[in-house]
C-alpha atoms as a PDB file:
ATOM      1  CA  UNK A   1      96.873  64.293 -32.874  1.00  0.00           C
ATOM      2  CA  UNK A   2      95.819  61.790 -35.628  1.00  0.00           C
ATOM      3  CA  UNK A   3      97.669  58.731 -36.273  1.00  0.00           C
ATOM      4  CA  UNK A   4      98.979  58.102 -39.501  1.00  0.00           C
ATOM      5  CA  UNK A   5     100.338  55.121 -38.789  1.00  0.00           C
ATOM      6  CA  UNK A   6      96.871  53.903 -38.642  1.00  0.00           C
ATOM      7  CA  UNK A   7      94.926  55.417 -41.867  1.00  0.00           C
ATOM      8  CA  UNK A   8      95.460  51.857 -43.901  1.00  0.00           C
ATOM      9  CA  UNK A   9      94.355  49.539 -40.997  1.00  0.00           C
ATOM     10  CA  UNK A  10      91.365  47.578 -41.325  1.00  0.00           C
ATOM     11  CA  UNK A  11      91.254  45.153 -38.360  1.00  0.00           C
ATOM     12  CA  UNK A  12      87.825  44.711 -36.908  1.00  0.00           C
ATOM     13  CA  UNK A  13      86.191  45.521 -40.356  1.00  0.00           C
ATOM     14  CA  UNK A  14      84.437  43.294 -42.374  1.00  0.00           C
ATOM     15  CA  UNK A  15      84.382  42.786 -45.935  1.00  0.00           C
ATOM     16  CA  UNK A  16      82.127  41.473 -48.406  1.00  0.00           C
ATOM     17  CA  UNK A  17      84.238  41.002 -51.484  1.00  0.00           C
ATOM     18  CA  UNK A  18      81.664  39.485 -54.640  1.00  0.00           C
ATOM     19  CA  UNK A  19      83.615  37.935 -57.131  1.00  0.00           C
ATOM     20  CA  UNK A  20      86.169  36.670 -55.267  1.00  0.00           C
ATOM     21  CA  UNK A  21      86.740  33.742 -56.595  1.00  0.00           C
ATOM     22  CA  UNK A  22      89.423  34.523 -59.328  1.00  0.00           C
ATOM     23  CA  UNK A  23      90.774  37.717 -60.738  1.00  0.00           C
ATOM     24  CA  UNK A  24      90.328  41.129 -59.267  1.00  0.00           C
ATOM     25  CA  UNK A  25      87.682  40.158 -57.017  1.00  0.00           C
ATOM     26  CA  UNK A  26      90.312  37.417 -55.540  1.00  0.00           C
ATOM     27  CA  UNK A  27      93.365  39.943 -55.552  1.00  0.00           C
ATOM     28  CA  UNK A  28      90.760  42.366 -53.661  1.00  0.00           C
ATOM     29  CA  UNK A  29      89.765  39.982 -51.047  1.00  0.00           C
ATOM     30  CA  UNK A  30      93.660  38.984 -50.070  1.00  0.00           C
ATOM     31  CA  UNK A  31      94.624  42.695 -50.058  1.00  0.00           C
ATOM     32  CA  UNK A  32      91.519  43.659 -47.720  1.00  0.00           C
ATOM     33  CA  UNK A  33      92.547  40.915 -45.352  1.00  0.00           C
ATOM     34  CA  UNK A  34      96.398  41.537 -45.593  1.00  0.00           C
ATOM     35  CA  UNK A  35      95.501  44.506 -43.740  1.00  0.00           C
ATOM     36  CA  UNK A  36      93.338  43.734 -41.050  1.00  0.00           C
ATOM     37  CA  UNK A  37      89.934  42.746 -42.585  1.00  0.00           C
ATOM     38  CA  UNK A  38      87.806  39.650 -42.336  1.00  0.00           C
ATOM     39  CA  UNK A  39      87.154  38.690 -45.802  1.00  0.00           C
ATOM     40  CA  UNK A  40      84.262  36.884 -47.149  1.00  0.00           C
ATOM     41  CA  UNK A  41      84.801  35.885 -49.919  1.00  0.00           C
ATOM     42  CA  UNK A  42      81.693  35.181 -52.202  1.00  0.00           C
ATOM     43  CA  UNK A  43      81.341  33.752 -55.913  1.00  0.00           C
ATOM     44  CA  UNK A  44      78.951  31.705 -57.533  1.00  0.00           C
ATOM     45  CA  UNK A  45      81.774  29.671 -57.968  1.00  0.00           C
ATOM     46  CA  UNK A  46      82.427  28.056 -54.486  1.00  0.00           C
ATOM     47  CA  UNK A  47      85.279  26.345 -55.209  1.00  0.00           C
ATOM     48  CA  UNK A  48      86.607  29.363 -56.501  1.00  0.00           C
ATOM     49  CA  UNK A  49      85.891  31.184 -53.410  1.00  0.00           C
ATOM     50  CA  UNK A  50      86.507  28.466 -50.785  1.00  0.00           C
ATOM     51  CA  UNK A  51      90.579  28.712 -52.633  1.00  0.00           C
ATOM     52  CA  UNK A  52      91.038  32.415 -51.872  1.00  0.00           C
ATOM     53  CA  UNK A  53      89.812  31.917 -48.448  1.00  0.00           C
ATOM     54  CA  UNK A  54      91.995  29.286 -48.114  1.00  0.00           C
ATOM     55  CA  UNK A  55      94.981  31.412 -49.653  1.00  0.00           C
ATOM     56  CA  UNK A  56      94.375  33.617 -47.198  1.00  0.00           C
ATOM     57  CA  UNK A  57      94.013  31.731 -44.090  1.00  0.00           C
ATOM     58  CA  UNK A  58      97.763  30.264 -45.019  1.00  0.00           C
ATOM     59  CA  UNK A  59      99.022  34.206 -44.995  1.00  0.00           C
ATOM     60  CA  UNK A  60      97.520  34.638 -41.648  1.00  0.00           C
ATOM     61  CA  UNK A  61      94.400  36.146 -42.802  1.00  0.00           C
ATOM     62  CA  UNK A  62      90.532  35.485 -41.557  1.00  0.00           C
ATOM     63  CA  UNK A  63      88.561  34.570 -44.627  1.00  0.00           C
ATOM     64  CA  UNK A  64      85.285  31.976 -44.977  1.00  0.00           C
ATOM     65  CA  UNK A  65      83.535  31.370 -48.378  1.00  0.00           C
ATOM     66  CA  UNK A  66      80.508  32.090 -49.536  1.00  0.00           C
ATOM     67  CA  UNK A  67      78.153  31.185 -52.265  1.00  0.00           C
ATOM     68  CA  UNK A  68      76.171  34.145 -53.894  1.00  0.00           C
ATOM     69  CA  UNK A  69      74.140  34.868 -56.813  1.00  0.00           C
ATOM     70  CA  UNK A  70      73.547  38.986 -57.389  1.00  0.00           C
ATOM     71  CA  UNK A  71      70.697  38.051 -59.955  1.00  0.00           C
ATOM     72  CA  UNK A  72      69.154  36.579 -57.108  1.00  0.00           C
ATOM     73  CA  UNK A  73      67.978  38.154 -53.979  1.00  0.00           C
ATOM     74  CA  UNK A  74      67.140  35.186 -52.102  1.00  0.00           C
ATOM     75  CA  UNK A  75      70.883  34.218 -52.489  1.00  0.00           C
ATOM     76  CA  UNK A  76      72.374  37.575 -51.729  1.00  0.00           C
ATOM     77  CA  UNK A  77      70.040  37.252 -48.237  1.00  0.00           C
ATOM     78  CA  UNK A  78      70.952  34.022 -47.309  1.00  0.00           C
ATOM     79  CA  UNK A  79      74.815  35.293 -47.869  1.00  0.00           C
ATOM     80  CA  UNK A  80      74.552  38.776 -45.711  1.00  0.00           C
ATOM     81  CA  UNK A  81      72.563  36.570 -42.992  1.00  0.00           C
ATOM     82  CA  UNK A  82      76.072  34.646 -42.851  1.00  0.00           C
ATOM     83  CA  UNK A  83      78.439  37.658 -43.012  1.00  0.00           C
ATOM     84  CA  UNK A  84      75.936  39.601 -40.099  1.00  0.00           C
ATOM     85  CA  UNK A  85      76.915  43.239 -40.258  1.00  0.00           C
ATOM     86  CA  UNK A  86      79.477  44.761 -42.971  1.00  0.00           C
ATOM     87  CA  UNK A  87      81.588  47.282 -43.058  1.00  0.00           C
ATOM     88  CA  UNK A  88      82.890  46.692 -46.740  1.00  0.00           C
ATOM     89  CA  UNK A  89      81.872  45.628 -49.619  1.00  0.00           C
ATOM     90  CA  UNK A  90      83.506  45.421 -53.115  1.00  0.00           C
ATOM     91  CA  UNK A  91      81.556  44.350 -56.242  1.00  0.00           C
ATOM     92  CA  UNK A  92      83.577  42.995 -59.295  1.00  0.00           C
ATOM     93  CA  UNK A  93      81.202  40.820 -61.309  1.00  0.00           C
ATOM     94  CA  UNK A  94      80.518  41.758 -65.097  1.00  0.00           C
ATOM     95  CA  UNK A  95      80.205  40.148 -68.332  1.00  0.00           C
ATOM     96  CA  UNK A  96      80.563  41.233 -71.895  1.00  0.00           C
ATOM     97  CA  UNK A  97      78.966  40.058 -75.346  1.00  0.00           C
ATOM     98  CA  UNK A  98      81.442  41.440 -77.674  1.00  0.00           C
ATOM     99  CA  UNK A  99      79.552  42.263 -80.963  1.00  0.00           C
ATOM    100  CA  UNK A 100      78.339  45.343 -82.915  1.00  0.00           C
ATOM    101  CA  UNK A 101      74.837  46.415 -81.822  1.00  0.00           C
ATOM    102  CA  UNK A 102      73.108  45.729 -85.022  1.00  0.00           C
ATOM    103  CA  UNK A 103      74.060  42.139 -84.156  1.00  0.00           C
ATOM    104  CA  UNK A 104      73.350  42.327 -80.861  1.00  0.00           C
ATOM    105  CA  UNK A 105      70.162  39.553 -79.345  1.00  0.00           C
ATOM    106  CA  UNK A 106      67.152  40.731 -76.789  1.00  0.00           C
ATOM    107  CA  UNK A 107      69.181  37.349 -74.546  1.00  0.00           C
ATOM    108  CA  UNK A 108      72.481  39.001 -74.876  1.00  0.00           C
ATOM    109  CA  UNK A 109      71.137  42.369 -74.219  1.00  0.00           C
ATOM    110  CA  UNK A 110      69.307  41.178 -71.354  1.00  0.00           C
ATOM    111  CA  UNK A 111      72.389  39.059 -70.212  1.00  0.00           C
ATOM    112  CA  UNK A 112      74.454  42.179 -69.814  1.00  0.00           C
ATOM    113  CA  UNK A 113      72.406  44.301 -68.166  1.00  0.00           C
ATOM    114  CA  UNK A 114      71.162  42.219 -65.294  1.00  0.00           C
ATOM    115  CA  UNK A 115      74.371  41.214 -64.262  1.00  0.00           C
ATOM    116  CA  UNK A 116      76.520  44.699 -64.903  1.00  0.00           C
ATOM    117  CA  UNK A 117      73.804  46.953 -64.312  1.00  0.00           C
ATOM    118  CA  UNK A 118      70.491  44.820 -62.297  1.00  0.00           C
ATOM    119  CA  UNK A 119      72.909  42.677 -60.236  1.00  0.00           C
ATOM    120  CA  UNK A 120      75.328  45.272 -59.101  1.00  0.00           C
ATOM    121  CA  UNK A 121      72.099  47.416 -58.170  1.00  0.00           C
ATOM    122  CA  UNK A 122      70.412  43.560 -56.441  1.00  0.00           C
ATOM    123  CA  UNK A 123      74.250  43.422 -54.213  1.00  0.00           C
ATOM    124  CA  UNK A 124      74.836  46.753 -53.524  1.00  0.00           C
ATOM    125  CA  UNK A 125      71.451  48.366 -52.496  1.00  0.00           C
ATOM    126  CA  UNK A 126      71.074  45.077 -49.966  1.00  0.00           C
ATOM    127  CA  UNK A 127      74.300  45.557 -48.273  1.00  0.00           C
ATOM    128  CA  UNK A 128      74.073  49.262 -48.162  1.00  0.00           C
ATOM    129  CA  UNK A 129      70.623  49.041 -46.267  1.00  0.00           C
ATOM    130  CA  UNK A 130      72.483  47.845 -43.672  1.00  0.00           C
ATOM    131  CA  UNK A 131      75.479  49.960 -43.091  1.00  0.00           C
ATOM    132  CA  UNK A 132      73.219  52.701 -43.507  1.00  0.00           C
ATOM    133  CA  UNK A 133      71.531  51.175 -40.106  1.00  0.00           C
ATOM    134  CA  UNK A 134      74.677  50.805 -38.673  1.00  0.00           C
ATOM    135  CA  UNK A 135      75.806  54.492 -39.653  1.00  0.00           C
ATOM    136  CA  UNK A 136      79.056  53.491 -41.117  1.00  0.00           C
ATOM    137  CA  UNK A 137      80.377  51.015 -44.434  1.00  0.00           C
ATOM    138  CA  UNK A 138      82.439  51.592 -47.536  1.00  0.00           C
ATOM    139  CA  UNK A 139      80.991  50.428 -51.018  1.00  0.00           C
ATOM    140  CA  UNK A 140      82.895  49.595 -53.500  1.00  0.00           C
ATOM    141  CA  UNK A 141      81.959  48.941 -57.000  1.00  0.00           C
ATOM    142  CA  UNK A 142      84.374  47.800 -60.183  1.00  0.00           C
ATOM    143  CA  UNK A 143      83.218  49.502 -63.369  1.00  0.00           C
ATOM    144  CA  UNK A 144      85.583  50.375 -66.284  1.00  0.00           C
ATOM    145  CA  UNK A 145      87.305  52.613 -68.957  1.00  0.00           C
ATOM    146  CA  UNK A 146      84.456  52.115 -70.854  1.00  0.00           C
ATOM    147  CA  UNK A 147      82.527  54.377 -69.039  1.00  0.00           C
ATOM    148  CA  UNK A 148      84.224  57.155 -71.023  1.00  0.00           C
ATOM    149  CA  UNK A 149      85.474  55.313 -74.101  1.00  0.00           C
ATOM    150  CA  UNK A 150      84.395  52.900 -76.521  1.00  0.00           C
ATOM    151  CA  UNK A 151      85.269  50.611 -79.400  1.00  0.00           C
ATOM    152  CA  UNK A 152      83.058  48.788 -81.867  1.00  0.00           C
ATOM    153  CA  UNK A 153      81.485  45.603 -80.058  1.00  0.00           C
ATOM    154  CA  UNK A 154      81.520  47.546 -76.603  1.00  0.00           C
ATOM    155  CA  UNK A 155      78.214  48.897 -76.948  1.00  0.00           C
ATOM    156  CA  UNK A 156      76.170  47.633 -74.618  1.00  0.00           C
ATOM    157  CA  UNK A 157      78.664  46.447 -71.610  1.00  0.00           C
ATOM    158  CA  UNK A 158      80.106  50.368 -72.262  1.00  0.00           C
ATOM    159  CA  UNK A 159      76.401  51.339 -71.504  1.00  0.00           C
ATOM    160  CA  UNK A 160      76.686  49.124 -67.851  1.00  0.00           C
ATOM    161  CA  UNK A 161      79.560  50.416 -67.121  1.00  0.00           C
ATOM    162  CA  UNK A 162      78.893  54.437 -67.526  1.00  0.00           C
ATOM    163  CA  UNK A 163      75.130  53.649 -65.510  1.00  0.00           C
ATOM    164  CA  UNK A 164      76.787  52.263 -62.778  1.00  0.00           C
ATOM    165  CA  UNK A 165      79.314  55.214 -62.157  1.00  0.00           C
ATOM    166  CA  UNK A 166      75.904  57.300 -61.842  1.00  0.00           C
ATOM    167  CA  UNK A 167      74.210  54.557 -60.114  1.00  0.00           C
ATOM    168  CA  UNK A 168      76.782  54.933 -57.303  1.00  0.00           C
ATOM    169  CA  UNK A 169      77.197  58.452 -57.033  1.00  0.00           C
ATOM    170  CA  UNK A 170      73.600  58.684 -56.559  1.00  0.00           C
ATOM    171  CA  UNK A 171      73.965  56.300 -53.343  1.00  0.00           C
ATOM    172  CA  UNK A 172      77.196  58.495 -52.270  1.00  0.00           C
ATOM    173  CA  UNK A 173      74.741  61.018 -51.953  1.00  0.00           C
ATOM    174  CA  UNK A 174      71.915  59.571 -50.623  1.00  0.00           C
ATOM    175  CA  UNK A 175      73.963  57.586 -48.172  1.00  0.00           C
ATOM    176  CA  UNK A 176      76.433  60.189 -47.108  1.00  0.00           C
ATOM    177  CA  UNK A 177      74.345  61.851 -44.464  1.00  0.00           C
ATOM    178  CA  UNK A 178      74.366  58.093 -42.682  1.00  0.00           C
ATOM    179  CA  UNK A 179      78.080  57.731 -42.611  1.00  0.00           C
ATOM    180  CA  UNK A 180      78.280  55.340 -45.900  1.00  0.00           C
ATOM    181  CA  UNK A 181      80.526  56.264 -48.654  1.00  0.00           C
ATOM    182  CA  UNK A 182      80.329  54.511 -52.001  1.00  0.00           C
ATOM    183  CA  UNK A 183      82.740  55.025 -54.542  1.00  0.00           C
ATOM    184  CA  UNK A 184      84.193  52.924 -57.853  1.00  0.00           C
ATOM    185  CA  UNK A 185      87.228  51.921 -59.541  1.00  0.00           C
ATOM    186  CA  UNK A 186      87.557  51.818 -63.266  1.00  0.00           C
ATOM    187  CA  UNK A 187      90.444  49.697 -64.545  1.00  0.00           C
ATOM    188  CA  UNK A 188      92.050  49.775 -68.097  1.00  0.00           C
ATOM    189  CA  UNK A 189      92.798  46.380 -69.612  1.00  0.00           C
ATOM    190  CA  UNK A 190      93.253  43.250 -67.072  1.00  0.00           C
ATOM    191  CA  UNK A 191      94.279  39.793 -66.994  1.00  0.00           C
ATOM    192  CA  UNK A 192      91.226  38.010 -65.954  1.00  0.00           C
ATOM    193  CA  UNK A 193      89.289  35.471 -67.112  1.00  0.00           C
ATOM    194  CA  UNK A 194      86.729  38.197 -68.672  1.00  0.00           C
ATOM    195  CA  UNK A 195      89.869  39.361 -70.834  1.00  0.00           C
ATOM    196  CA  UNK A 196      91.014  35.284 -71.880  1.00  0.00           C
ATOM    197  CA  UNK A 197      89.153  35.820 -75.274  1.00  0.00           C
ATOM    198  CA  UNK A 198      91.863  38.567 -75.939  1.00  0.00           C
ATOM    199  CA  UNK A 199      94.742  37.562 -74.809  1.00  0.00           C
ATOM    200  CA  UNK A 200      94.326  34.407 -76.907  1.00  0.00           C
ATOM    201  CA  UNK A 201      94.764  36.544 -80.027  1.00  0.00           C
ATOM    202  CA  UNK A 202      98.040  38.127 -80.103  1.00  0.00           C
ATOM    203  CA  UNK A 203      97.457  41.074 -82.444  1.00  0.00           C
ATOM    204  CA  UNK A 204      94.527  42.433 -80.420  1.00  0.00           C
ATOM    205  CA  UNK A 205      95.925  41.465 -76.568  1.00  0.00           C
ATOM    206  CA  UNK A 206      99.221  43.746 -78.108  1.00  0.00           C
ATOM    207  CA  UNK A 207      97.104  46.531 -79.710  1.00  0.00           C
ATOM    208  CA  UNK A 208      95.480  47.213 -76.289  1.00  0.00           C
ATOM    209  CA  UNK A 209      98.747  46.561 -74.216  1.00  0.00           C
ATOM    210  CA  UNK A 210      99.889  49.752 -76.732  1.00  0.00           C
ATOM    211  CA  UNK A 211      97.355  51.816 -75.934  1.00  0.00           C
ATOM    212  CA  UNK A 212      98.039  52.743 -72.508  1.00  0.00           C
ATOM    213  CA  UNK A 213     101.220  54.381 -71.341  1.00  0.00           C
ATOM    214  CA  UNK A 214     103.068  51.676 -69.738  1.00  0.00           C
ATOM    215  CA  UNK A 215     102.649  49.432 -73.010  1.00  0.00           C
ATOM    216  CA  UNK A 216     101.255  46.463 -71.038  1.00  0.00           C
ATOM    217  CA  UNK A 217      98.510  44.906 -69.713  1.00  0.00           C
ATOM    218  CA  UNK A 218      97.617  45.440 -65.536  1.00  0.00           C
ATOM    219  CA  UNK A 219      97.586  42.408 -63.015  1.00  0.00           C
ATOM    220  CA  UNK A 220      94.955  42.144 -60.773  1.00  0.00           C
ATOM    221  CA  UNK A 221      96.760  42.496 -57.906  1.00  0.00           C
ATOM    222  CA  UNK A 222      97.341  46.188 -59.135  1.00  0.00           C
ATOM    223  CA  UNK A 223      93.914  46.898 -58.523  1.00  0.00           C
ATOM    224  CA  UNK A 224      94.354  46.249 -54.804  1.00  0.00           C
ATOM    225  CA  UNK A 225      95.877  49.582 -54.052  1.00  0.00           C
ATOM    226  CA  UNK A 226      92.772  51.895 -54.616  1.00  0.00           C
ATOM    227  CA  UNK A 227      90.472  48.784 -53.200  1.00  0.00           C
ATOM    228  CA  UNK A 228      92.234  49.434 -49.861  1.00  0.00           C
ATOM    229  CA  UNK A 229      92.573  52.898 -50.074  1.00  0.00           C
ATOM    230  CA  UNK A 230      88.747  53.178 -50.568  1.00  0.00           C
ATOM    231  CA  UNK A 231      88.102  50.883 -48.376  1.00  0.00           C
ATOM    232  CA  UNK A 232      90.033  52.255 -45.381  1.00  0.00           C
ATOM    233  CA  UNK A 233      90.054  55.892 -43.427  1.00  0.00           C
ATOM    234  CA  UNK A 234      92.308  57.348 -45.734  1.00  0.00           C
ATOM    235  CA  UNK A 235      89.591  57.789 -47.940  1.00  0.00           C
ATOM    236  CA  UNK A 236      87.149  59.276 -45.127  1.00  0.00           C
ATOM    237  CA  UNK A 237      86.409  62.134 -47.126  1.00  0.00           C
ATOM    238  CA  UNK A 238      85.940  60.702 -50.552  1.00  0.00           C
ATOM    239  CA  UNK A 239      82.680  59.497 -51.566  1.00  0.00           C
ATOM    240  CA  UNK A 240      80.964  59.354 -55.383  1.00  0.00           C
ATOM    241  CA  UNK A 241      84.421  59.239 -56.956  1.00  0.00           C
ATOM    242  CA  UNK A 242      85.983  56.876 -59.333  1.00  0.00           C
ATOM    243  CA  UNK A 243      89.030  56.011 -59.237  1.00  0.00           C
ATOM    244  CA  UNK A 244      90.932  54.923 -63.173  1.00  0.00           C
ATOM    245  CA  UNK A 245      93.749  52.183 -63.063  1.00  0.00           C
ATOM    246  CA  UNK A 246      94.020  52.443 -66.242  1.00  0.00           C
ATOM    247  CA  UNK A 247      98.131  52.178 -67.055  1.00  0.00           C
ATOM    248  CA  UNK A 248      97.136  55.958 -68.325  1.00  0.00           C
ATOM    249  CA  UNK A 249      94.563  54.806 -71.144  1.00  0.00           C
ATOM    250  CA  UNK A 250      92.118  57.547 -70.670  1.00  0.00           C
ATOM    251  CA  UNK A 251      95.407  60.300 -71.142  1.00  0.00           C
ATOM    252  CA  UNK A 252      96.961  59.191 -73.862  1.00  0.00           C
ATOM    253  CA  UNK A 253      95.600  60.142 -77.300  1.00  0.00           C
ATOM    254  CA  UNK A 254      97.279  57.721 -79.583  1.00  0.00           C
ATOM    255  CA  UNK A 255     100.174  56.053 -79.084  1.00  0.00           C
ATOM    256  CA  UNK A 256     102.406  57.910 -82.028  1.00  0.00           C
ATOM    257  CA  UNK A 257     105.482  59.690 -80.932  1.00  0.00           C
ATOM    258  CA  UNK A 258     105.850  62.760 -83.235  1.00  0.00           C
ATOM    259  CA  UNK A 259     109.000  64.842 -83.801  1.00  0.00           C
ATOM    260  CA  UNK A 260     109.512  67.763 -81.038  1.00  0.00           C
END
């Protein structure tokens, strides 16, 4: 009989977790430890990372820090030849140049993409090489609301966002023959140091906090729930899904109340 006590544990795995070092990526790596895994826990911020290993070793977590760059591949070697053989990995790293397209720069354009689009492809394609090897992994990749919805100045990071989700489902495919599932999670509006610029003007951090159905703005520890899930074998049969934590952003049309 199965055990169902035992569909959440991740002891003896080990995760990858890029972008660790503050907001979702750190939430992500202290949830995939809580529950079993050993987390490394890369940035190219070390500091950054080196603190949520060290918030997790004072839970009672296993955690070491690691320094990686997904624009380069040298650096995203030199990290995997640390970590030896992984079982998980979650992605989180993305930037945005908020402005309309006419406006938009060949350097911002070019800044976007490789990290969104080039880097997530650079991280994800060199860990999944080898859990294809090893016949088994999880991949986990963080894209967005945006890959169904837009807004003026979200042209191009909207454009990462929605190539990534077929990026990945692609690999689900490819990959699902040799035991690898890959899968993504697209949140609605976050507190993280990508978001600061909004939440440091009150009229637009409130006009998005309205437009979902709770009427506020997620934490990134609320992300952790579909990390794990994904991560862990009560997902085994779900691979080239995403996943929206979105607060309901994507189902709401509006947020006007009419008479009934």
């Amino acid at each position: 009989m199965f055990d169902y006590r035992t569909m959440f544990d991740l002891s003896d795995r080990v995760a990858l977790v890029v972008g660790a070092g503050s907001g979702i990526g750190q939430a992500s790596a202290m949830g995939l430890a809580a529950f079993g895994a050993k987390a490394y826990c890369a940035d190219v911020n070390l500091a950054g990372a080196e603190e949520t290993a060290r918030q997790i070793e004072e839970q009672g977590g296993q955690a070491e820090a690691l320094y990686i760059d997904i624009l380069e591949p040298d650096s995203i070697a030199a990290g995997l030849a640390q970590t030896g053989p992984v079982d998980i990995l979650v992605s989180t790293p993305s930037v945005n140049v908020r402005k309309p397209l006419l406006d938009y720069t060949p350097e911002e354009f070019d800044k976007v993409i490789d990290l969104n689009l080039k880097g997530t492809f650079q991280v994800v394609q060199a860990v999944a090489r080898g859990m294809a090897e090893q016949g088994r992994g999880s991949i986990i990749v963080f894209s967005s609301i945006r890959s169904q919805v837009v807004e003026p100045g979200q042209g191009v990071y909207a454009a990462t966002k929605a190539g990534v989700v077929q990026m990945i489902r692609a690999l689900a495919a490819e990959l699902a023959p040799r035991g690898v599932r890959a899968n993504l999670i697209g949140p609605g509006v976050v507190e993280t140091p990508l978001t600061a610029q909004i939440k440091n003007h009150p009229d637009w951090y409130n006009a998005y906090a309205q437009r979902n159905a709770f009427g506020r703005w997620a934490q990134p520890h609320e992300m952790v729930g579909a990390v794990v899930y994904l991560a862990s074998d009560a997902s085994s049969y779900v691979t080239g899904s995403i996943i929206f934590v979105d607060g309901g952003w994507l189902a709401v049309d509006g947020r006007f109340s009419p008479p009934l």
